[in-house]
C-alpha atoms as a PDB file:
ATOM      1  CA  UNK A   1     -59.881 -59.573  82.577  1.00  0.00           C
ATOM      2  CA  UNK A   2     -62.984 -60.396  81.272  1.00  0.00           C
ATOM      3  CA  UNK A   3     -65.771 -58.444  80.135  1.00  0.00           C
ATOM      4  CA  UNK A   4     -68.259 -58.534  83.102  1.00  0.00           C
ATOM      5  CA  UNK A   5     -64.871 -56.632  84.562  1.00  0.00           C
ATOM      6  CA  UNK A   6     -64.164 -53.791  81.807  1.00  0.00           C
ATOM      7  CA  UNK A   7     -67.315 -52.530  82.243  1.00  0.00           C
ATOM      8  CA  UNK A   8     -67.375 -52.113  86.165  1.00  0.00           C
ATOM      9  CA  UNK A   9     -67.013 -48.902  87.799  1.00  0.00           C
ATOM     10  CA  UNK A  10     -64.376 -48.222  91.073  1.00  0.00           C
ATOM     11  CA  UNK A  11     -67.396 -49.254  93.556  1.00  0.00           C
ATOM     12  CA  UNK A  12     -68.120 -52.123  91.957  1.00  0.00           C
ATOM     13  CA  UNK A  13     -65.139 -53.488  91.436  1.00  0.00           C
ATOM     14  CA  UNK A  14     -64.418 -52.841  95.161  1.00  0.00           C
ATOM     15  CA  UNK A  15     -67.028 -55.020  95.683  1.00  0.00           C
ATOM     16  CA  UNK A  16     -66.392 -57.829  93.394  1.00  0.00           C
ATOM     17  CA  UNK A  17     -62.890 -57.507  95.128  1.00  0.00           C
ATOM     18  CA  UNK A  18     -64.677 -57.385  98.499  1.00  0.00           C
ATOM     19  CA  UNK A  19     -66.736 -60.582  97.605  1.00  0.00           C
ATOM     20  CA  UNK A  20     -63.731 -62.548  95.947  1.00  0.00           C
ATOM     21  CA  UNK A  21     -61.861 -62.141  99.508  1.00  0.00           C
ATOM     22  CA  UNK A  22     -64.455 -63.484 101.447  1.00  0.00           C
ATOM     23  CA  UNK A  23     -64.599 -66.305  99.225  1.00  0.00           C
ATOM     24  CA  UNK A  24     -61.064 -67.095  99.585  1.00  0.00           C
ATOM     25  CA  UNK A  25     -61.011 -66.676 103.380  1.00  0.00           C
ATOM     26  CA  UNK A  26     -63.949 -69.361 103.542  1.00  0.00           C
ATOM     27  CA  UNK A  27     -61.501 -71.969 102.559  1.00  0.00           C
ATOM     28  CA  UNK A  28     -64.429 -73.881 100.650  1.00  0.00           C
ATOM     29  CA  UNK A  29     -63.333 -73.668  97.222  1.00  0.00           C
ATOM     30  CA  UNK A  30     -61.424 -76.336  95.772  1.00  0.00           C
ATOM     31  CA  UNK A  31     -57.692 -75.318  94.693  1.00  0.00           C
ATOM     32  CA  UNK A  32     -58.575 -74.450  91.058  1.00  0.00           C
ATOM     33  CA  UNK A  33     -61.336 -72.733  91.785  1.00  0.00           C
ATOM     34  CA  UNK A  34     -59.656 -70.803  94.304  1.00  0.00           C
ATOM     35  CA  UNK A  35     -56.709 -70.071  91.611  1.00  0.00           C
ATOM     36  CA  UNK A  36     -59.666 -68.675  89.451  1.00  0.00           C
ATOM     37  CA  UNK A  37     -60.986 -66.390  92.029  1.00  0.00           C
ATOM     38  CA  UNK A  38     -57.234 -65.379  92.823  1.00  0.00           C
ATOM     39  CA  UNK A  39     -56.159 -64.172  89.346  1.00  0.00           C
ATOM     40  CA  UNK A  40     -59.838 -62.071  89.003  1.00  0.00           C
ATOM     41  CA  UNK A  41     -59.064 -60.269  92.089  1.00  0.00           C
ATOM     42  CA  UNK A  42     -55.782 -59.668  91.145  1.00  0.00           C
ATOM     43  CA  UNK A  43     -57.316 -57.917  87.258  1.00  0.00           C
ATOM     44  CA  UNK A  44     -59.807 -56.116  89.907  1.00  0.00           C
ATOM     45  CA  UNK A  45     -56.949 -54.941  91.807  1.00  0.00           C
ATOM     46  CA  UNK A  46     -55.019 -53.806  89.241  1.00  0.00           C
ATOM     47  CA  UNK A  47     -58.436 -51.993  88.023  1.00  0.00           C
ATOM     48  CA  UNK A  48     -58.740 -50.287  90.909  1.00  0.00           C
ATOM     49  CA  UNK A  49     -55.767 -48.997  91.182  1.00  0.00           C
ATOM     50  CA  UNK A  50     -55.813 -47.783  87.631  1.00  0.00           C
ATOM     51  CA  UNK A  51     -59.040 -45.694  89.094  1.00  0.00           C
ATOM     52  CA  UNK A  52     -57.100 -44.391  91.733  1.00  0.00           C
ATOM     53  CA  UNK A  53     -54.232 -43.356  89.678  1.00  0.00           C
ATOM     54  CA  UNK A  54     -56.311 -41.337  87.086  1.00  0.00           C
ATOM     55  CA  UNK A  55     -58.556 -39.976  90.125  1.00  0.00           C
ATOM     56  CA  UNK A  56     -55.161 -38.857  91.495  1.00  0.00           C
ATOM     57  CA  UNK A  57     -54.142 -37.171  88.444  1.00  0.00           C
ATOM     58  CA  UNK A  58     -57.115 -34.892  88.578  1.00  0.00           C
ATOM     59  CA  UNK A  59     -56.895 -33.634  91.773  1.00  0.00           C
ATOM     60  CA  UNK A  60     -55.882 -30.019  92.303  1.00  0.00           C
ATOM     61  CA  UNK A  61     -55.710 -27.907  95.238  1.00  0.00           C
ATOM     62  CA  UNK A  62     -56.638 -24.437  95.604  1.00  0.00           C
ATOM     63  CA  UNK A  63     -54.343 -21.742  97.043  1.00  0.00           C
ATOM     64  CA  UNK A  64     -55.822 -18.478  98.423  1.00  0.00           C
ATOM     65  CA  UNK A  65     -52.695 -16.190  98.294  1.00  0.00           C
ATOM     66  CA  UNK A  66     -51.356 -13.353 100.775  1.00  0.00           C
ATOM     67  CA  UNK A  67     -52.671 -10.790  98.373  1.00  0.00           C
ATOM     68  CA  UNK A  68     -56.361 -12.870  98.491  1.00  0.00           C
ATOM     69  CA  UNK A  69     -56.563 -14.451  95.133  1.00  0.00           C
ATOM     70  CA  UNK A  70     -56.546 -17.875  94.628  1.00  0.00           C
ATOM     71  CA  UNK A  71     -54.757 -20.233  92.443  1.00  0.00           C
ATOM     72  CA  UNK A  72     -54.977 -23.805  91.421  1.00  0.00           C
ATOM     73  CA  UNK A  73     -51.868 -26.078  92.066  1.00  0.00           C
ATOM     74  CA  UNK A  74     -51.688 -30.029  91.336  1.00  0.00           C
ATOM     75  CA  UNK A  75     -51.853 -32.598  94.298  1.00  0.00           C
ATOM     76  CA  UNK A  76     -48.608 -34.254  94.731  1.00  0.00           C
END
């Protein structure tokens, strides 16, 4: 991954993504080219997903109780 990519947030790197599909759909890149743009959306995916996973980890629900109090339990 390069450095353009370490410093992109979830959105943008959704779009990069977004953009490096379209690319690839076109069909007009040449085969290394296309490689290229293959392996970057693969570091974006993997970026992404990273996101997700530590979005994930900080998501907790809150409980109200029969008695009316409410606690905090982790998303599973």
């Amino acid at each position: 991954m390069d450095k353009k990519e370490d410093k992109l947030n979830f959105e943008e790197a959704m779009k990069e993504l977004e953009n490096i599909v379209q690319q690839l759909e076109k069909g007009e890149l040449n085969l290394d080219d296309s490689m290229k743009k293959f392996e970057e959306g693969v570091n974006l995916s993997k970026k992404c997903s990273k996101y997700l996973e530590n979005a994930e980890k900080k998501i907790s629900i809150l409980v109200r109780q029969e008695d009316g109090t409410v606690s905090e339990e982790n998303f599973n």
